[in-house]
C-alpha atoms as a PDB file:
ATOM      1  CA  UNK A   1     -52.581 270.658 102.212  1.00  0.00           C
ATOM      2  CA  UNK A   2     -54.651 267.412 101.806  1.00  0.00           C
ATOM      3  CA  UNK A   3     -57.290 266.170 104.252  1.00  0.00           C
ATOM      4  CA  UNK A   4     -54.933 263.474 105.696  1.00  0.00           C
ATOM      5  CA  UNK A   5     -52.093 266.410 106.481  1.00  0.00           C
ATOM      6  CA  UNK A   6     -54.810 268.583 108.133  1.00  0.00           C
ATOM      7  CA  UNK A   7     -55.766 265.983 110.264  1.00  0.00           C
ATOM      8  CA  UNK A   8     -52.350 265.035 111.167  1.00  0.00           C
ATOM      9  CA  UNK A   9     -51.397 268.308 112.399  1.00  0.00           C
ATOM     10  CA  UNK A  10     -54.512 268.364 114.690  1.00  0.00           C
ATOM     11  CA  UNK A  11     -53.782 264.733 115.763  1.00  0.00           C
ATOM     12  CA  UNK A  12     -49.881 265.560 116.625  1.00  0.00           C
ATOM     13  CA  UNK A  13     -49.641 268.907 117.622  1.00  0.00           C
ATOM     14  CA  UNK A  14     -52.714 270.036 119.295  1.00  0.00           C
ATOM     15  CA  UNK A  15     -52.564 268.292 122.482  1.00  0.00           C
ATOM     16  CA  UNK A  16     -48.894 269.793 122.776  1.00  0.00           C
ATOM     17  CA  UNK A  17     -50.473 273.224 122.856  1.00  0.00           C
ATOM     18  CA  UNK A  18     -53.319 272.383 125.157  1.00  0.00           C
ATOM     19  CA  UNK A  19     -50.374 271.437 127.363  1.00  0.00           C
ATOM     20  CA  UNK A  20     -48.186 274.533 126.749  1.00  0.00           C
ATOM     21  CA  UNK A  21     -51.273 276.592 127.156  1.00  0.00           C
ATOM     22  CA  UNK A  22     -52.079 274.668 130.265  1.00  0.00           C
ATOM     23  CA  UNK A  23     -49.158 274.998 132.047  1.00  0.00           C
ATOM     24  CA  UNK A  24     -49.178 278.716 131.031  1.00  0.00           C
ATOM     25  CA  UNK A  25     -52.476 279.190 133.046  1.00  0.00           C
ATOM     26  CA  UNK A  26     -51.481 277.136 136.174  1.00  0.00           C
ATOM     27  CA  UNK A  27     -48.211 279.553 136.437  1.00  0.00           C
ATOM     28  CA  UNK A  28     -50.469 282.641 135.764  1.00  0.00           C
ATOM     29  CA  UNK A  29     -53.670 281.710 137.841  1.00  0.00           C
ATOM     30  CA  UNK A  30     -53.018 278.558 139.361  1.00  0.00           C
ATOM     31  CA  UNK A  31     -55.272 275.128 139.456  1.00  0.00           C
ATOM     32  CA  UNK A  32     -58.766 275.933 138.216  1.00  0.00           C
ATOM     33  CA  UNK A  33     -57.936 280.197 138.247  1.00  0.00           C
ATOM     34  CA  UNK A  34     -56.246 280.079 141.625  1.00  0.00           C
ATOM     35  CA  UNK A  35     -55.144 283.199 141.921  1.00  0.00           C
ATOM     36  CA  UNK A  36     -53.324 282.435 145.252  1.00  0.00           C
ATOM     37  CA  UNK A  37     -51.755 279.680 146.906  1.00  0.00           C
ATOM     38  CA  UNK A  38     -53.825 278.722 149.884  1.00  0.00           C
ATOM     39  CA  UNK A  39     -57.602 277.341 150.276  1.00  0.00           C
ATOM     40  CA  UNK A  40     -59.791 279.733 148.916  1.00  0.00           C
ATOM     41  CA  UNK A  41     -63.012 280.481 151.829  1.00  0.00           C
ATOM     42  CA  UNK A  42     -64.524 277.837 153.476  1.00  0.00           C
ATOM     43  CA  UNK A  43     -67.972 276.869 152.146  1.00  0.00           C
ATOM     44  CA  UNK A  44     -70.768 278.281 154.084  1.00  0.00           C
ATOM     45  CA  UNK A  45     -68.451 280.751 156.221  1.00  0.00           C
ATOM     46  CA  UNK A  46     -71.313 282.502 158.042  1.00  0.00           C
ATOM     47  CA  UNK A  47     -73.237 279.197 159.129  1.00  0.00           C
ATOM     48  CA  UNK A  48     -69.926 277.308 160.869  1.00  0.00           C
ATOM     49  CA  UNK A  49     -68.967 280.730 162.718  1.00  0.00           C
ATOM     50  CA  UNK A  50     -72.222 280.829 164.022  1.00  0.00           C
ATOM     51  CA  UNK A  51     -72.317 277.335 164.835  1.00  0.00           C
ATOM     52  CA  UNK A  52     -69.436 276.964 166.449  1.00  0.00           C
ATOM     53  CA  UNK A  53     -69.842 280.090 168.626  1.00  0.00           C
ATOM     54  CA  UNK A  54     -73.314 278.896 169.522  1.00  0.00           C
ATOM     55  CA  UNK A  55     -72.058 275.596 170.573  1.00  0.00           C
ATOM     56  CA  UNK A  56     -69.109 276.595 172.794  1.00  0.00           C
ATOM     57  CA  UNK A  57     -71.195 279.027 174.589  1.00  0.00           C
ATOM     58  CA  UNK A  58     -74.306 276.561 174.932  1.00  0.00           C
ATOM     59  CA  UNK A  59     -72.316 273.625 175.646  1.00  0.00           C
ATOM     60  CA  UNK A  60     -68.425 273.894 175.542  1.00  0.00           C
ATOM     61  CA  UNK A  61     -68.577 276.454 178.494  1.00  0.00           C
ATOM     62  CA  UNK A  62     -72.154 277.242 179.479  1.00  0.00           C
ATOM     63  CA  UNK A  63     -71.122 280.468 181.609  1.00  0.00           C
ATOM     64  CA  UNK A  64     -70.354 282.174 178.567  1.00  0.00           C
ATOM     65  CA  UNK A  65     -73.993 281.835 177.178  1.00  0.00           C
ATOM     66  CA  UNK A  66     -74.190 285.807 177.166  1.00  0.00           C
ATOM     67  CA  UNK A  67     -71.967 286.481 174.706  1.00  0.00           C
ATOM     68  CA  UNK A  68     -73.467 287.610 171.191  1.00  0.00           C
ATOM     69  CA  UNK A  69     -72.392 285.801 168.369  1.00  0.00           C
ATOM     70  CA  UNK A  70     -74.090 287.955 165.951  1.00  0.00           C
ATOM     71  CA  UNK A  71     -71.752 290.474 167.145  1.00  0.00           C
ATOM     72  CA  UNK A  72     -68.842 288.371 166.895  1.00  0.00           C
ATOM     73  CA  UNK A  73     -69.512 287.817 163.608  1.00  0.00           C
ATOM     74  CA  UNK A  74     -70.491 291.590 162.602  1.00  0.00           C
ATOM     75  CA  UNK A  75     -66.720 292.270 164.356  1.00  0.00           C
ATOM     76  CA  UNK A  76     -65.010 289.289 162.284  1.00  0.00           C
ATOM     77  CA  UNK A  77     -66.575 289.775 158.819  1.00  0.00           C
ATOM     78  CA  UNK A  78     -65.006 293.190 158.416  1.00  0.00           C
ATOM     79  CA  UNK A  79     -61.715 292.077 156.680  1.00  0.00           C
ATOM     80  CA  UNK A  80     -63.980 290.178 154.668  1.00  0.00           C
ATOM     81  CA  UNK A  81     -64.243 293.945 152.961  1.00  0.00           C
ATOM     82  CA  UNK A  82     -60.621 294.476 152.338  1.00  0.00           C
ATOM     83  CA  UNK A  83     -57.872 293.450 150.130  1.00  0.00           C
ATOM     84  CA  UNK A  84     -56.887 290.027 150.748  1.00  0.00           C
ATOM     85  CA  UNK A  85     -53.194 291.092 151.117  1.00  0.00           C
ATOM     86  CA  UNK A  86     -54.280 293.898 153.530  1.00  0.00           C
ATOM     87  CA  UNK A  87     -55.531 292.664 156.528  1.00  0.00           C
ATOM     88  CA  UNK A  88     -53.564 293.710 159.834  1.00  0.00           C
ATOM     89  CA  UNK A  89     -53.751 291.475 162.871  1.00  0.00           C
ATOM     90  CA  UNK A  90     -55.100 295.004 164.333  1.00  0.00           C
ATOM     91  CA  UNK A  91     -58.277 294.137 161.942  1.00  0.00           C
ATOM     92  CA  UNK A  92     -59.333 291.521 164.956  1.00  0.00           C
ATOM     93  CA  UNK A  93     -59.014 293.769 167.661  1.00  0.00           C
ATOM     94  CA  UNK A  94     -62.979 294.392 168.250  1.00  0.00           C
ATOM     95  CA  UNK A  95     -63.542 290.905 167.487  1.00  0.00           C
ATOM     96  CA  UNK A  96     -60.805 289.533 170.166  1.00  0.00           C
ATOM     97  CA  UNK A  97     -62.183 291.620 172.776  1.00  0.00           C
ATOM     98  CA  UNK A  98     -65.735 290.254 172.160  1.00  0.00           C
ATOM     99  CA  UNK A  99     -65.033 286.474 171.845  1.00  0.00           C
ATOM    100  CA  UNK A 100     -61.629 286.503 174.649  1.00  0.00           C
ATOM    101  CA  UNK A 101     -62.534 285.011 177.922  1.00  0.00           C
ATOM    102  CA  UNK A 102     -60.833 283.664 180.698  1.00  0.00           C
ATOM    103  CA  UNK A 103     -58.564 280.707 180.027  1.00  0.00           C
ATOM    104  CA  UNK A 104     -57.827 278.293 183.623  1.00  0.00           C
ATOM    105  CA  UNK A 105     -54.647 278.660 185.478  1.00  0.00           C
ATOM    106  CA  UNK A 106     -51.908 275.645 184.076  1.00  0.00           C
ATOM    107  CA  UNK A 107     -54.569 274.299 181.268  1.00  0.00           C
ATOM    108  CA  UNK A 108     -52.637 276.532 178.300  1.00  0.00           C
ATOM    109  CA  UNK A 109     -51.294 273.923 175.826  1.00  0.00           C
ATOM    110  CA  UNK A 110     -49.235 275.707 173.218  1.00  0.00           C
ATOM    111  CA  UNK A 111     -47.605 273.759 170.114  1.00  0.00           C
ATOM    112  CA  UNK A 112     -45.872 273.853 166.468  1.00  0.00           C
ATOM    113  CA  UNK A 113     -46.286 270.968 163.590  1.00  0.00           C
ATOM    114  CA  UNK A 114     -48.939 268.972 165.616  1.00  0.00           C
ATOM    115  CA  UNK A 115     -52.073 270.328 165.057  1.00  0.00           C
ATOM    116  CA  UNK A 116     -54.347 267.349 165.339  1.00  0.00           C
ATOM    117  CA  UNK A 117     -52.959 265.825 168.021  1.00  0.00           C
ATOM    118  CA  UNK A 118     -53.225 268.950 170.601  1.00  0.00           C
ATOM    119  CA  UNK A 119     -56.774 268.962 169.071  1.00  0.00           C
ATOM    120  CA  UNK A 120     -57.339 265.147 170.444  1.00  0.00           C
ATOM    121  CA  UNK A 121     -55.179 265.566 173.454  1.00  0.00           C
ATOM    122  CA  UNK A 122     -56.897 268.507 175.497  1.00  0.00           C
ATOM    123  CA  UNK A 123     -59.821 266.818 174.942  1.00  0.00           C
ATOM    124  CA  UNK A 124     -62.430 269.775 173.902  1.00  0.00           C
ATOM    125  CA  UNK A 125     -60.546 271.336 177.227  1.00  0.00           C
ATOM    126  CA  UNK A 126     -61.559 269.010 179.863  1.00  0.00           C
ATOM    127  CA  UNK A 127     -57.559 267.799 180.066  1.00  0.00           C
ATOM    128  CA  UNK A 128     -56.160 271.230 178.443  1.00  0.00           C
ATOM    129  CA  UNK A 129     -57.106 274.579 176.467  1.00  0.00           C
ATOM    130  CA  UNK A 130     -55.109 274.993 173.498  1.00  0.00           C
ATOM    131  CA  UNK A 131     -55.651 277.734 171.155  1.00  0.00           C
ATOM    132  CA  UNK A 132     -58.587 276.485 168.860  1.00  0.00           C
ATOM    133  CA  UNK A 133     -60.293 275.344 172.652  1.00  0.00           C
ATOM    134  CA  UNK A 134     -60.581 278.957 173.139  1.00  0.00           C
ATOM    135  CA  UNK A 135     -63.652 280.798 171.501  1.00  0.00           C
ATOM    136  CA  UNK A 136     -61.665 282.929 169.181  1.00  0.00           C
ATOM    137  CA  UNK A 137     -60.220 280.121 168.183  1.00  0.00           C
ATOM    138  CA  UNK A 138     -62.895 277.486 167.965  1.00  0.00           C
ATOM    139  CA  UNK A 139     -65.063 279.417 165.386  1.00  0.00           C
ATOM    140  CA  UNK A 140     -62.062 280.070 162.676  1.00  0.00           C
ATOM    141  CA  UNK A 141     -59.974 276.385 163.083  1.00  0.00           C
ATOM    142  CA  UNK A 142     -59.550 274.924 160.130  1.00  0.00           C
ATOM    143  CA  UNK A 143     -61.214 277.975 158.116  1.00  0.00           C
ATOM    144  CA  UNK A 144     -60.289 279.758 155.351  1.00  0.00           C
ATOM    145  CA  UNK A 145     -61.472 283.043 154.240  1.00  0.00           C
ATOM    146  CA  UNK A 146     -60.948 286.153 151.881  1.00  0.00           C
ATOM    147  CA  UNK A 147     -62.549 288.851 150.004  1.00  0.00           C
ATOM    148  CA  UNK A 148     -61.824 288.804 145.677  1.00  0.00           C
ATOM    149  CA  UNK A 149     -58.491 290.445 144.727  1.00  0.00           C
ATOM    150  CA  UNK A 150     -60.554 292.973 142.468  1.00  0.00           C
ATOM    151  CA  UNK A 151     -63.775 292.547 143.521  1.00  0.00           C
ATOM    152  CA  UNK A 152     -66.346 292.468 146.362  1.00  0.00           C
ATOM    153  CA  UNK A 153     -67.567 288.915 146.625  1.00  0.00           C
ATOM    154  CA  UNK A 154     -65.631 286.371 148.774  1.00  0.00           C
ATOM    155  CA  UNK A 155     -62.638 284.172 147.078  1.00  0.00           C
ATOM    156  CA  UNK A 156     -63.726 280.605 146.908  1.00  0.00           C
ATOM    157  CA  UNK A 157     -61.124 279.616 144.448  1.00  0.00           C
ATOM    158  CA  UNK A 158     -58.185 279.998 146.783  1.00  0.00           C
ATOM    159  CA  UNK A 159     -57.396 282.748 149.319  1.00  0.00           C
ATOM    160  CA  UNK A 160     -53.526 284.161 149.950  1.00  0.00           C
ATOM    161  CA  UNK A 161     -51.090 282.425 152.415  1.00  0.00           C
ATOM    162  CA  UNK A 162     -47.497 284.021 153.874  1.00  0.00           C
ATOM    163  CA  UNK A 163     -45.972 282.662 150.447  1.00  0.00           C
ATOM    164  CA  UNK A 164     -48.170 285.474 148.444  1.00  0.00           C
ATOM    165  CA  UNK A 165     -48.102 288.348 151.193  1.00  0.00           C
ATOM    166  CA  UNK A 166     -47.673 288.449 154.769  1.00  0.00           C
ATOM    167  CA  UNK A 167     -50.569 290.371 155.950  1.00  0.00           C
ATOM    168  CA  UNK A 168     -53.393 287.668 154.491  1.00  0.00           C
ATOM    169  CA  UNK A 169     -56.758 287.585 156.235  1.00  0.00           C
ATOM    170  CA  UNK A 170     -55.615 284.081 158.032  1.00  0.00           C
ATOM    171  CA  UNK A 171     -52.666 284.215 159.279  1.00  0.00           C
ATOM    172  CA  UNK A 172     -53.348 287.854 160.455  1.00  0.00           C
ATOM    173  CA  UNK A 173     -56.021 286.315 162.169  1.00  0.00           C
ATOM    174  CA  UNK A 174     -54.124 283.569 163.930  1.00  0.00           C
ATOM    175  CA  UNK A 175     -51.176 286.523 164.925  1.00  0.00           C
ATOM    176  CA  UNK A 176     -53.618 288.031 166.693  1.00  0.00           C
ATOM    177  CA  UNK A 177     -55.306 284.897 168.471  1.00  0.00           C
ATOM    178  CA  UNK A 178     -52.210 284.150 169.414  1.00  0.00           C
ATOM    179  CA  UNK A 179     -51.014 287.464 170.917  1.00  0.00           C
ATOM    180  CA  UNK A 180     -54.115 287.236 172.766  1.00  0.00           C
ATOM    181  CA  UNK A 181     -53.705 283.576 173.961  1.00  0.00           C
ATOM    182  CA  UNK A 182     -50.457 284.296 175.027  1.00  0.00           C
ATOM    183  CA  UNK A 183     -51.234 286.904 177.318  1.00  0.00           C
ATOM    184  CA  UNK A 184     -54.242 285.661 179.414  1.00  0.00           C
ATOM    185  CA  UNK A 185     -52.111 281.878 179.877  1.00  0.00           C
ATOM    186  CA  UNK A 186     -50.871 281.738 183.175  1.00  0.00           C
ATOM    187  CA  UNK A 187     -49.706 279.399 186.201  1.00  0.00           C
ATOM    188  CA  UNK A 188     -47.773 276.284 184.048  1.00  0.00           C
ATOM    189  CA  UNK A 189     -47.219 276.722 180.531  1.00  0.00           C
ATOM    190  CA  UNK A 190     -47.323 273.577 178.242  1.00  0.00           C
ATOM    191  CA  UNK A 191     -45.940 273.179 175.138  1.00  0.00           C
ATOM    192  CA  UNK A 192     -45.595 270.167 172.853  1.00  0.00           C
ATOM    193  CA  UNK A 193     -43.578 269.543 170.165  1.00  0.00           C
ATOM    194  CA  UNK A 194     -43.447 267.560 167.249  1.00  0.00           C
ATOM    195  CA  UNK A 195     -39.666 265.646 167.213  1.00  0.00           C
ATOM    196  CA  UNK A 196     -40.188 263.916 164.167  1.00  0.00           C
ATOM    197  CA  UNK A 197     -40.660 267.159 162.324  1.00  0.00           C
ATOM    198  CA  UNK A 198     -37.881 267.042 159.441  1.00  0.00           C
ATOM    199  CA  UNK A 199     -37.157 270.862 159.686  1.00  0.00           C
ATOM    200  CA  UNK A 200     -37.022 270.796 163.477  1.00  0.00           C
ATOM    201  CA  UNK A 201     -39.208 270.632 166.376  1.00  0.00           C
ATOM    202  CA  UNK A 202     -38.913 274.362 167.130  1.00  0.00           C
ATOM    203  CA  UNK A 203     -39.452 276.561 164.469  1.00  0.00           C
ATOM    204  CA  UNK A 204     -37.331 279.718 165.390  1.00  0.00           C
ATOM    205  CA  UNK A 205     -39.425 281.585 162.784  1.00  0.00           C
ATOM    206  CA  UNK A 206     -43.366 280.781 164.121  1.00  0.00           C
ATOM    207  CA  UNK A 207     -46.594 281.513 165.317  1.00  0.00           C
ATOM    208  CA  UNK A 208     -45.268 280.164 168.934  1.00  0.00           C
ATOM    209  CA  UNK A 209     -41.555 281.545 168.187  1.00  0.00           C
ATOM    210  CA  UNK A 210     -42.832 285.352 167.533  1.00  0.00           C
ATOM    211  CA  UNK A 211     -46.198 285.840 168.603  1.00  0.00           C
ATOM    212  CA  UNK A 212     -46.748 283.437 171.450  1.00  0.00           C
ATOM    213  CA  UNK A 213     -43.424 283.406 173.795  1.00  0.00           C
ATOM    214  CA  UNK A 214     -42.664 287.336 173.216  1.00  0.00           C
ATOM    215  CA  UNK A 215     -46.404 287.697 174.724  1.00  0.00           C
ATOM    216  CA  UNK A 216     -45.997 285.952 177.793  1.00  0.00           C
ATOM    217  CA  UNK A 217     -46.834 287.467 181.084  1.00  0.00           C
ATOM    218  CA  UNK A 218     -43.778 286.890 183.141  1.00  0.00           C
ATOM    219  CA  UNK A 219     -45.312 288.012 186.438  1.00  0.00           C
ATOM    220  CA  UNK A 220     -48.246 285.135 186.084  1.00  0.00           C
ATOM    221  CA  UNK A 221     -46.063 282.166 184.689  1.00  0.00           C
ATOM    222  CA  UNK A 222     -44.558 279.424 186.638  1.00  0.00           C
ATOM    223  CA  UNK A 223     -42.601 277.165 184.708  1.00  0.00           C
ATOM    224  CA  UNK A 224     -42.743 276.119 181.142  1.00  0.00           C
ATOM    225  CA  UNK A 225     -43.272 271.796 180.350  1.00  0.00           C
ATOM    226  CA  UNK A 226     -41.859 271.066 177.120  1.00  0.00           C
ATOM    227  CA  UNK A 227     -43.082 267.718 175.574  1.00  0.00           C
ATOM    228  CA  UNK A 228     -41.757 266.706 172.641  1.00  0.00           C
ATOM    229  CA  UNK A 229     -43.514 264.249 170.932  1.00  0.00           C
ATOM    230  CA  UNK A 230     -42.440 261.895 168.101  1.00  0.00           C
ATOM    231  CA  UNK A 231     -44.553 260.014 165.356  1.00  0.00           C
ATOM    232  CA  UNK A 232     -45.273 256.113 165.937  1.00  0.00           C
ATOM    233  CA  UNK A 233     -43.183 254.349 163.556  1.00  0.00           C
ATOM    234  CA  UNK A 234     -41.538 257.889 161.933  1.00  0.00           C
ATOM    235  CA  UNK A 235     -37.815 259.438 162.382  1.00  0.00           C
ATOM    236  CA  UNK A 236     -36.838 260.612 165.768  1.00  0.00           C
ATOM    237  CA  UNK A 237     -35.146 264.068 164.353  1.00  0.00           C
ATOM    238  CA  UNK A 238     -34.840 265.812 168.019  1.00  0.00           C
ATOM    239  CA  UNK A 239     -35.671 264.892 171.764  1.00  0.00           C
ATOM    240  CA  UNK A 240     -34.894 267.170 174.635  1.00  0.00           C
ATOM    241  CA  UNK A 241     -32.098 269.503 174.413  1.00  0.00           C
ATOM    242  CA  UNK A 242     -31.007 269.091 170.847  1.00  0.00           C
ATOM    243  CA  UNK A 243     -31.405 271.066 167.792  1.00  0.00           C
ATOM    244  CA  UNK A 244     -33.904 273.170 167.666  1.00  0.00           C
ATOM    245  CA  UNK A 245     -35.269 272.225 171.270  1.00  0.00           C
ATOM    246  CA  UNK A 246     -32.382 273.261 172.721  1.00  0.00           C
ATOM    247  CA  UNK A 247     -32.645 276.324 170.925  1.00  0.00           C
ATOM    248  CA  UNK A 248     -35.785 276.729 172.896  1.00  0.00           C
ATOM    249  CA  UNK A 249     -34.926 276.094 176.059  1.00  0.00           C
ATOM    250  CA  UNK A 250     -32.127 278.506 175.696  1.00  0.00           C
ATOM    251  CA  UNK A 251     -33.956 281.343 175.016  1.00  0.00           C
ATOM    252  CA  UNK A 252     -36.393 280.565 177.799  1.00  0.00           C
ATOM    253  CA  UNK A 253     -33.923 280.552 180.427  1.00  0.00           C
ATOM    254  CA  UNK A 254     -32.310 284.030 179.241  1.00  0.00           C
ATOM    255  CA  UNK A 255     -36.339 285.532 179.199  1.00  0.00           C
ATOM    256  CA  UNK A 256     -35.680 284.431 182.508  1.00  0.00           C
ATOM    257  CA  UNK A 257     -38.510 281.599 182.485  1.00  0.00           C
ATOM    258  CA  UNK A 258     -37.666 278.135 184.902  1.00  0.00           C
ATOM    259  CA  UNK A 259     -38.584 275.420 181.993  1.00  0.00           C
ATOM    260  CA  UNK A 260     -38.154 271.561 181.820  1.00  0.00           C
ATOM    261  CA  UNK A 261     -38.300 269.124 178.664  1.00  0.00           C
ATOM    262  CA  UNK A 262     -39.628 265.613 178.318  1.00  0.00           C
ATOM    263  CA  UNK A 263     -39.735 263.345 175.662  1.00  0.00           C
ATOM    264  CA  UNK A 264     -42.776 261.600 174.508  1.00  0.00           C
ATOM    265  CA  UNK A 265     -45.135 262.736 177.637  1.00  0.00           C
ATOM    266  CA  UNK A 266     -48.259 260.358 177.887  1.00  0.00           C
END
């Protein structure tokens, strides 16, 4: 084979098996030896935790300035030990009961698909206390975390979500926050919605669908508000007592709950 052939071949057909051999790898270990298909652990883990907790009970809610969040984090870190596709919402018992506190009578703000407006509208709870305005919550929003699949340092490359396994170290986490905001929510329960969502306002498979509602304490609720919100300029897909929403509303009334819907809510 003359010089000219041999560097021919190299011209033509090596960059067609860098891309076979790429694509190969992305199916086998993901973008840059993902192994999984989430955010692998947040940068700095141990410092925000700590942060956060320090701030909410400094400044957020001053009264809970004797809480240790040294042993907050000593509770939390423990899944941080076990397989990433083996963590129980269980696994956040010690550190729920640590971090829970009181949450004020008709402040609970639940949602689905609008994560960043509940987070602007309660307002760092002086207008309401959604989930991440609760301490539990506060010091893992927006977090990602997980231990190596086989081995003991922490995953920054990407961590599992409910597409890989269902008991993952973050959504176990959130099951459980849930469960627990759930229960101590009382007087009026708010929940807003997200009408321009193209798969529905209401998932009927959900955090709020199967770990928040089933957790309710019917004895200290008073009525359920449902807003459901829709995106400046988007699609209106649902408004009160359609789809999905109605959906809802149904199943409230047979739990027995008195509920009411409202569009858009300002």
């Amino acid at each position: 084979m003359s010089l000219f052939n041999v560097n021919l071949f190299f011209l033509l057909f090596l960059p067609a098996l860098f891309i076979v051999a790429l694509i190969i790898s992305k199916k086998t270990f993901g973008i840059c030896g993902a192994q999984w298909s989430g955010k692998g652990t947040s940068q700095r883990l141990q410092s925000i935790f700590l942060g956060r907790c320090a701030e909410y009970c400094s400044l957020v809610s001053p009264e809970l300035r004797d809480k240790n969040c040294t042993a907050m984090w000593e509770a939390f870190k423990v899944v941080l030990d076990k397989d990433p596709c083996s963590v129980l919402p269980s696994d956040y018992d010690l550190f729920i009961n640590l971090s829970r506190h009181s949450i004020p009578r008709d402040k609970s703000l639940f949602w689905e698909n609008n994560h960043l407006l509940v987070t602007s509208y309660s307002e760092n709870t002086r207008r309401f206390t959604s989930l991440s305005d609760v301490l539990y919550g506060r010091v893992a929003d927006f977090l990602s975390w997980c231990r190596q699949k086989n081995g003991s340092g922490l995953d920054y490359q990407s961590c599992p979500t409910s597409e890989d396994c269902e008991n993952n170290p973050v959504d176990s986490f959130w099951k459980r926050a849930s469960i627990q905001y759930s229960r101590d929510s009382s007087g009026v329960i708010y929940v807003m919605l997200n009408g321009s969502e193209p798969t529905g306002a209401y998932p009927v498979k959900g955090f709020f669908a199967d770990f928040e509602i089933p957790y309710f304490q019917k004895d200290k609720i008073t009525r359920i508000e449902i807003w459901v919100m829709h995106e400046i300029g988007g699609t209106n897909v649902e408004s009160c007592g359609e789809g999905s929403v109605k959906i809802l509303e149904e199943r409230l009334q047979a739990m027995g709950f008195q509920s009411s819907c409202m569009d858009d809510y300002l």
